[in-house]
Protein backbone atom coordinates (compact mmCIF):
# COMPACT_ATOMS: atom_id res chain seq x y z
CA UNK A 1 -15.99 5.47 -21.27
CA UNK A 2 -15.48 6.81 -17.81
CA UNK A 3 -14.55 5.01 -14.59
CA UNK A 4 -17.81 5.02 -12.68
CA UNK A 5 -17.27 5.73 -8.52
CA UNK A 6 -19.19 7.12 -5.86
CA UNK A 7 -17.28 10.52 -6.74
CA UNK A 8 -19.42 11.60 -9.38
CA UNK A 9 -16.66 12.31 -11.38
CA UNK A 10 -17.31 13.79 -14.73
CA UNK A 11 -14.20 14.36 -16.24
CA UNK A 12 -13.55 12.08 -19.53
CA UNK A 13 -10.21 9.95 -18.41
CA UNK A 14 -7.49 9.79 -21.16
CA UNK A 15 -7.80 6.20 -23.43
CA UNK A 16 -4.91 4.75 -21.61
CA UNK A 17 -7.40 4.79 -18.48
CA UNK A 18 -10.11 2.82 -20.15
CA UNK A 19 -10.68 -0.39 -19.64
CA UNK A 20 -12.99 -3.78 -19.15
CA UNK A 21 -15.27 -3.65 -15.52
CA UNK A 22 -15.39 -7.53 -15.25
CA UNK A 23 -19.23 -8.46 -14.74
CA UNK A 24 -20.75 -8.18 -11.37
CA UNK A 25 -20.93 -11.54 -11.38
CA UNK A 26 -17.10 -12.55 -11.60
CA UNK A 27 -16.56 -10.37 -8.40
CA UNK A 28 -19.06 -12.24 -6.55
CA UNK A 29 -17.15 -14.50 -4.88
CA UNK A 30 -14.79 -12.08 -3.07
CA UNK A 31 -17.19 -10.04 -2.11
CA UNK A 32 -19.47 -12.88 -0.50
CA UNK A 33 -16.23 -13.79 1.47
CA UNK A 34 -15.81 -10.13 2.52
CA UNK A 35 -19.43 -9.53 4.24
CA UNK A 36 -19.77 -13.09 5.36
CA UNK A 37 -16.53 -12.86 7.25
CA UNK A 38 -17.65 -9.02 8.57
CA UNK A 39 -14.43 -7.49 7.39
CA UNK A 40 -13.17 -4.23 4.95
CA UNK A 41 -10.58 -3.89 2.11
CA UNK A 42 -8.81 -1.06 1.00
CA UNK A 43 -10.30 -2.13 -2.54
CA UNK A 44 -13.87 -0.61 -0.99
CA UNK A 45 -13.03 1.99 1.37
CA UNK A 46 -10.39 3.86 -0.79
CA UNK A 47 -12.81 2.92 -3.97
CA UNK A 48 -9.87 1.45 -5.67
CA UNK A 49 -10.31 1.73 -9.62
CA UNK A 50 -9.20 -2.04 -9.48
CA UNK A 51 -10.96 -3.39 -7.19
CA UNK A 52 -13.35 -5.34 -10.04
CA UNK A 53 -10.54 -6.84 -11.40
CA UNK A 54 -8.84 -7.97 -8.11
CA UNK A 55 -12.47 -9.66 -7.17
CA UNK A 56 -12.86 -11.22 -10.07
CA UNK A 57 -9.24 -12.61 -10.31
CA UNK A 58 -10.27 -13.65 -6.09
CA UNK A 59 -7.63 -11.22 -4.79
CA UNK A 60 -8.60 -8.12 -2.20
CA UNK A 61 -6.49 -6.57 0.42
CA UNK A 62 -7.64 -6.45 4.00
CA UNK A 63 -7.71 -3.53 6.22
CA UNK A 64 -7.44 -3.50 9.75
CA UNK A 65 -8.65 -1.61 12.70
CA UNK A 66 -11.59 -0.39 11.35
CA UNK A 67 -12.45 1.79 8.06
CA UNK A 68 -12.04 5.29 9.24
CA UNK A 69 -8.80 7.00 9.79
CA UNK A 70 -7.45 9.45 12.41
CA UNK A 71 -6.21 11.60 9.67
CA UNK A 72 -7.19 12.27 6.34
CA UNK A 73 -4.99 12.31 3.52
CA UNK A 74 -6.31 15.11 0.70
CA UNK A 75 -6.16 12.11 -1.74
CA UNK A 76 -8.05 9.71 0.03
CA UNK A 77 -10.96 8.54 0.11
CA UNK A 78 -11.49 6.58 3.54
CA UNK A 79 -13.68 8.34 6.01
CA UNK A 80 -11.73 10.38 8.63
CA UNK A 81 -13.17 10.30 11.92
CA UNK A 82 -13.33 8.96 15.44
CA UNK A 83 -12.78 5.46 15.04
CA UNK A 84 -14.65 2.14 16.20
CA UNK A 85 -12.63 0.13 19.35
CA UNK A 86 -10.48 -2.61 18.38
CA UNK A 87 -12.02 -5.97 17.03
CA UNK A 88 -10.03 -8.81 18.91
CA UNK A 89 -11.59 -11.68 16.67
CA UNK A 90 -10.99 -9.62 13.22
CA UNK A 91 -7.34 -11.79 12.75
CA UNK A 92 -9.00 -14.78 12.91
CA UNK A 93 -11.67 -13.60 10.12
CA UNK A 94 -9.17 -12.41 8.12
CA UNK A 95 -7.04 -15.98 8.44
CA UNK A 96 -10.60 -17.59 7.42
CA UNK A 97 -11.23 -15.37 4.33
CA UNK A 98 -7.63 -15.88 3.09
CA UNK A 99 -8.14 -19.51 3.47
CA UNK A 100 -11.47 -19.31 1.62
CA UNK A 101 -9.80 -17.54 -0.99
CA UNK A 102 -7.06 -19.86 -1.28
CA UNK A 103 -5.15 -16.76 -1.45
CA UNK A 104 -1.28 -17.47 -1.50
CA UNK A 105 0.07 -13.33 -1.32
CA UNK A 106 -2.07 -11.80 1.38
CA UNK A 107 -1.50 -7.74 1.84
CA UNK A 108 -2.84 -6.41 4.99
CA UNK A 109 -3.04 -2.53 5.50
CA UNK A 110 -5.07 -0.18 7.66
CA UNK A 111 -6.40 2.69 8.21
CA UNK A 112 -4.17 5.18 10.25
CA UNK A 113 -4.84 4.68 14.24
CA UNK A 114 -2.99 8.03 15.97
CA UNK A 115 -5.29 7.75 19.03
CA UNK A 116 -3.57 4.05 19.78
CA UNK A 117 -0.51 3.79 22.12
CA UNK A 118 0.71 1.62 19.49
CA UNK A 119 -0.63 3.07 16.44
CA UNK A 120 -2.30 -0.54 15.23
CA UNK A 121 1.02 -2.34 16.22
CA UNK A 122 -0.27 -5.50 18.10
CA UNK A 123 -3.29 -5.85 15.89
CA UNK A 124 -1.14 -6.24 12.65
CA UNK A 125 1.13 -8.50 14.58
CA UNK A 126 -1.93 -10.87 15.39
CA UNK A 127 -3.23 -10.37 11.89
CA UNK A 128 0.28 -12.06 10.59
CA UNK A 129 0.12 -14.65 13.20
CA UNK A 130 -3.07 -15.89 12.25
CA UNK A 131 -2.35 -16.01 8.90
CA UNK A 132 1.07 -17.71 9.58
CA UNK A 133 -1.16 -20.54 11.62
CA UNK A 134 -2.73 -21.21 8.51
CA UNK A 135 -2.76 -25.28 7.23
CA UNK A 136 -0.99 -23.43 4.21
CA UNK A 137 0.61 -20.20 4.93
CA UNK A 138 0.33 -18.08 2.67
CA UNK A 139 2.74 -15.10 1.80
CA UNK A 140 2.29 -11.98 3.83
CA UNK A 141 2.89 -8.59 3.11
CA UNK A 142 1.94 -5.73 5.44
CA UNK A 143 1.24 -2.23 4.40
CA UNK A 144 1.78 -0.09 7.46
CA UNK A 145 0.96 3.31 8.38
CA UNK A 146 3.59 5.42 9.99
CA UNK A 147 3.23 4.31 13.86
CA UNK A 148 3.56 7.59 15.01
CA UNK A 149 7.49 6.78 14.33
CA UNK A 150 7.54 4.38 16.72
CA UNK A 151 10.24 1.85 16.18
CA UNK A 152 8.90 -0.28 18.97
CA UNK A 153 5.59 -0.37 17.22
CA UNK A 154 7.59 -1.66 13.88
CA UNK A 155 9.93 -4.12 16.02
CA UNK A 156 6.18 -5.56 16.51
CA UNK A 157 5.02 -5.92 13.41
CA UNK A 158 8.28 -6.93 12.14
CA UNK A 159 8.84 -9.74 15.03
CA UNK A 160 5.25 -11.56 13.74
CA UNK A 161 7.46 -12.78 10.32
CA UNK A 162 5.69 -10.80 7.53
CA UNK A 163 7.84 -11.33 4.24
CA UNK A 164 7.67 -7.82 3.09
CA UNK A 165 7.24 -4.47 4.99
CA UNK A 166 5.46 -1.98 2.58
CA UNK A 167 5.07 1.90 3.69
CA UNK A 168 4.24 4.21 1.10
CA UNK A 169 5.64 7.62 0.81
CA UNK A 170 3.00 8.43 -1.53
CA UNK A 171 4.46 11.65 -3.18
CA UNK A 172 7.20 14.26 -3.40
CA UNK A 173 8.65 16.07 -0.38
CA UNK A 174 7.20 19.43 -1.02
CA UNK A 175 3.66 18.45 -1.37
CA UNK A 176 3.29 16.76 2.07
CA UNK A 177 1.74 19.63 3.62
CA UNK A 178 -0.95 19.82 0.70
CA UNK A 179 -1.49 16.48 0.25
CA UNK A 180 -0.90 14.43 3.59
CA UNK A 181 -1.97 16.24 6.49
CA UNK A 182 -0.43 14.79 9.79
CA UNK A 183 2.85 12.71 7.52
CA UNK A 184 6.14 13.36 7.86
CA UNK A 185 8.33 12.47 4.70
CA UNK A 186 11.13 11.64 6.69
CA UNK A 187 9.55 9.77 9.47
CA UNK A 188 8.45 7.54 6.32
CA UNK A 189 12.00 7.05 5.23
CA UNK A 190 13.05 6.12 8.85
CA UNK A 191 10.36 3.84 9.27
CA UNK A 192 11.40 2.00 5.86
CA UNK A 193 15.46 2.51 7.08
CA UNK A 194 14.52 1.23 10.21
CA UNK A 195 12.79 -1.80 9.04
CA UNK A 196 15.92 -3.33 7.38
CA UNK A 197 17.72 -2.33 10.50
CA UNK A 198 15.08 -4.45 12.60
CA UNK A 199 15.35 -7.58 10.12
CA UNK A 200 17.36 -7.62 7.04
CA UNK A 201 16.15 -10.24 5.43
CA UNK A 202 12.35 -8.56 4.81
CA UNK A 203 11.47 -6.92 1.95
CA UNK A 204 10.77 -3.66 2.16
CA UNK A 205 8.54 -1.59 -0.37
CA UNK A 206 6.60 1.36 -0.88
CA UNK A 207 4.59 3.43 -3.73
CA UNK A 208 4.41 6.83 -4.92
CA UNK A 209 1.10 8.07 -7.00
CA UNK A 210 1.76 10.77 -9.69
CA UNK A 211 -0.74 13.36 -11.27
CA UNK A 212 -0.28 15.93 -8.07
CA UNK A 213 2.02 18.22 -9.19
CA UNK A 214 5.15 16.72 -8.68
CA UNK A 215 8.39 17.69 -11.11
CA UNK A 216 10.00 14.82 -12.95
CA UNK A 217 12.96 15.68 -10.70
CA UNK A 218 11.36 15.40 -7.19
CA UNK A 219 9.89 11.95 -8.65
CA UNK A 220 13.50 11.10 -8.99
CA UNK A 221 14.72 12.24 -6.13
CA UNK A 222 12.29 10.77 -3.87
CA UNK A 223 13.70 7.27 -5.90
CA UNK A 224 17.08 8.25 -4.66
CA UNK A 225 15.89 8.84 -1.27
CA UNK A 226 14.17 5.77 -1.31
CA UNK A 227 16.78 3.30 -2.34
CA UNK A 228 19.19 5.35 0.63
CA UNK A 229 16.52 4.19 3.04
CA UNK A 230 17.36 0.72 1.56
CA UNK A 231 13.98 0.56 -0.23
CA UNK A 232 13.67 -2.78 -2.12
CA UNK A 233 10.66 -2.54 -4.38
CA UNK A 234 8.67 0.84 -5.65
CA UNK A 235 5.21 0.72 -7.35
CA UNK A 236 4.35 4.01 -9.23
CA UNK A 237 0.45 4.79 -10.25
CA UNK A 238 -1.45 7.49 -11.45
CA UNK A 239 -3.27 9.37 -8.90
CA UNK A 240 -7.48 9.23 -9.74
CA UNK A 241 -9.73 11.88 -7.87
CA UNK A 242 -12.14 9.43 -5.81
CA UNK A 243 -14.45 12.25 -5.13
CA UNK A 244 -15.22 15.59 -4.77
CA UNK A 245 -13.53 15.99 -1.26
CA UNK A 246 -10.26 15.12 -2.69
CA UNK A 247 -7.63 17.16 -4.19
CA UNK A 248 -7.52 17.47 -7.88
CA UNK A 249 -5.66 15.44 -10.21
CA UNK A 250 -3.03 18.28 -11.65
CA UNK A 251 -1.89 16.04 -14.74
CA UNK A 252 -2.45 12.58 -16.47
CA UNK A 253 0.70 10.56 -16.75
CA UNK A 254 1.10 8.50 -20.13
CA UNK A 255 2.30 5.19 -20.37
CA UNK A 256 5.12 5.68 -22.12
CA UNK A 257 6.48 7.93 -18.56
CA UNK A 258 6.12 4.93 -16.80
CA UNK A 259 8.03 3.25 -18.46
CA UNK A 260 10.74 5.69 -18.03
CA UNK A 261 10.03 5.69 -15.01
CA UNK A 262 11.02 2.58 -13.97
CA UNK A 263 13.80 2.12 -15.85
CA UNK A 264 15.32 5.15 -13.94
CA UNK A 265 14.11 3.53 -10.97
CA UNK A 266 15.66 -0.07 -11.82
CA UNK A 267 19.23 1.51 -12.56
CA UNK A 268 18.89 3.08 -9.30
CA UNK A 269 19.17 -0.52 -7.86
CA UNK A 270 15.41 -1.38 -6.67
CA UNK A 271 14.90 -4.63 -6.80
CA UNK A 272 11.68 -4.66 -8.21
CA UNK A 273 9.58 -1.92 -10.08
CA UNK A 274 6.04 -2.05 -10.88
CA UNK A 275 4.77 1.16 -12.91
CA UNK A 276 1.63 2.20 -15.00
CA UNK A 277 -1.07 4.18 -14.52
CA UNK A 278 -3.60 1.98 -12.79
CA UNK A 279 -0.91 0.60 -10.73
CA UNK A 280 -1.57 0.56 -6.90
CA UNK A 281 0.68 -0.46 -3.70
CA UNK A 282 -1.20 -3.99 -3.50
CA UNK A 283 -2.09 -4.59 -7.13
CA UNK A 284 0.66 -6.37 -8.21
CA UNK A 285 2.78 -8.98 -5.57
CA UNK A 286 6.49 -7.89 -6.04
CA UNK A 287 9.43 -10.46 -6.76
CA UNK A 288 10.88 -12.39 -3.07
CA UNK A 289 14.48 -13.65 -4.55
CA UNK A 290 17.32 -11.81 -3.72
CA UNK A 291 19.01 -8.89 -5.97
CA UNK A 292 22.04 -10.37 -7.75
CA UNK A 293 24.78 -8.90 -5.61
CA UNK A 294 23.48 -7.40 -2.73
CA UNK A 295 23.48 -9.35 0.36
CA UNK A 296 21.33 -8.30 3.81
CA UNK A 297 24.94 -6.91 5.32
CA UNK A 298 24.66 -4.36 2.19
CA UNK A 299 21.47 -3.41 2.73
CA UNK A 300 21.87 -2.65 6.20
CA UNK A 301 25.36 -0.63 5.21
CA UNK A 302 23.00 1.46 3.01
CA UNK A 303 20.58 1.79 5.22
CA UNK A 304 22.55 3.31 7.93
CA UNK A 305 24.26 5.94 5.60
């Protein structure tokens, strides 16, 4: 069995890959919310290998400010383009669909906006305030693009009340200029420092996806360099080719790494590690209590070294 996408990939996937497509008919629901409410997901636009699952469980992350992105990440499958003007009325749609949903986690994320002032700022602040209006408020995590390294635009986000600030880093050091045109690796790390500087008491997170052509040893050290940017929780997938556009997957990852792999990453102090191959940024809602031990003034020591 292969994992059928508009890629028109042919390569056979290893067995630890394979797995149940719930029926179209268990993913109705979601996706009924999703068009009737005029909105996109990352689950579509970045053809997420578990986006059937997700749908059929009633889960889907939103994405804001349109579905193409200034940039264009080698390993990603939303379009890259000029984008569509800003939808004023898309936070209240995406309030109503999480309330439809009953959803009580709701991730937000967006495409990258580098020809806004505030790179998307404002627009994920309403997003959260919407939600936050709610008759049951539910949960909000936002997964936010880089701003441009604007800590004004984060102060924004971060002043809305979102429980946890994700970013992702996305991979090793050295391959940013192969694999993430336009990124910085350490304008990510300030932006997830930063965050904790803002408001201590969020969550922070972010993700890495393997299968590039990373060492085992820049995966670790981009663990270390997370946790000194006062990182709280890490989710570590395998990287799948979406299409032919995108760079090629260099390696499959087994299970058994991943497993390693976090418990490298848990000793390093995270609070929270989520790892496997079809793991994804938004596929599985990290833990909210606090670390035994570390209090906000500890994080904020750390994230200042």
């Amino acid at each position: 069995m292969t994992v059928s996408t508009k890629s028109r990939r042919t390569e056979r996937l290893p067995a630890w890959l394979q797995r149940r497509i719930p029926l179209l008919g268990e993913c109705g629901p979601v996706e009924g919310i999703v068009r009737a409410n005029n909105l996109h997901t990352v689950c579509s636009e970045a053809l997420c290998p578990n986006r059937a699952e997700c749908w059929s469980q009633r889960r889907a992350t939103f994405l804001i400010l349109g579905g193409v992105c200034t940039r264009g990440c080698r390993f990603c499958a939303v379009s890259r383009g000029a984008p569509d003007p800003l939808d004023p009325e898309e936070p209240a749609r995406i309030a109503k669909a999480a309330s439809m949903m009953n959803l009580e986690t709701v991730v937000v994320t967006s495409v990258t906006r580098d020809d806004l002032e505030d790179g998307g700022a404002l627009a994920f602040a309403a997003t959260v305030r919407a939600l936050k209006r709610l008759e049951k408020p539910p949960v909000v995590e936002v997964l936010v693009p880089d701003f441009g390294g604007s800590r004004e635009s984060l102060a924004a986000v971060l002043a809305a009340g979102p429980e946890i600030l994700s970013h992702n880093v996305e991979t090793v050091r050295r391959l940013y200029a192969k694999a993430r045109r336009g990124a910085d690796y350490d304008r990510s790390l300030f932006l997830l420092s930063e965050a904790k500087l803002i408001r201590p008491e969020v969550v922070t997170k972010s993700s890495l996806i393997l299968g590039l052509g990373e060492t085992t040893e820049e995966v670790l050290e981009t663990f270390r360099d997370l946790r000194r940017s006062s990182v709280d929780c890490l989710t570590v997938g395998q990287y799948l080719r979406p299409g032919i556009e995108q760079i090629r997957v260099r390696s499959y990852i087994p299970p058994e790494r991943f497993d390693r792999y976090r418990e490298e990453a848990l000793a390093l102090g995270f609070r929270d590690v989520v790892a496997g191959p079809l793991v994804r940024s938004s596929y599985r809602n990290v833990r909210l209590g606090p670390p035994a031990g570390i209090t906000a003034e500890r994080r904020v020591e750390d994230a200042r070294r």
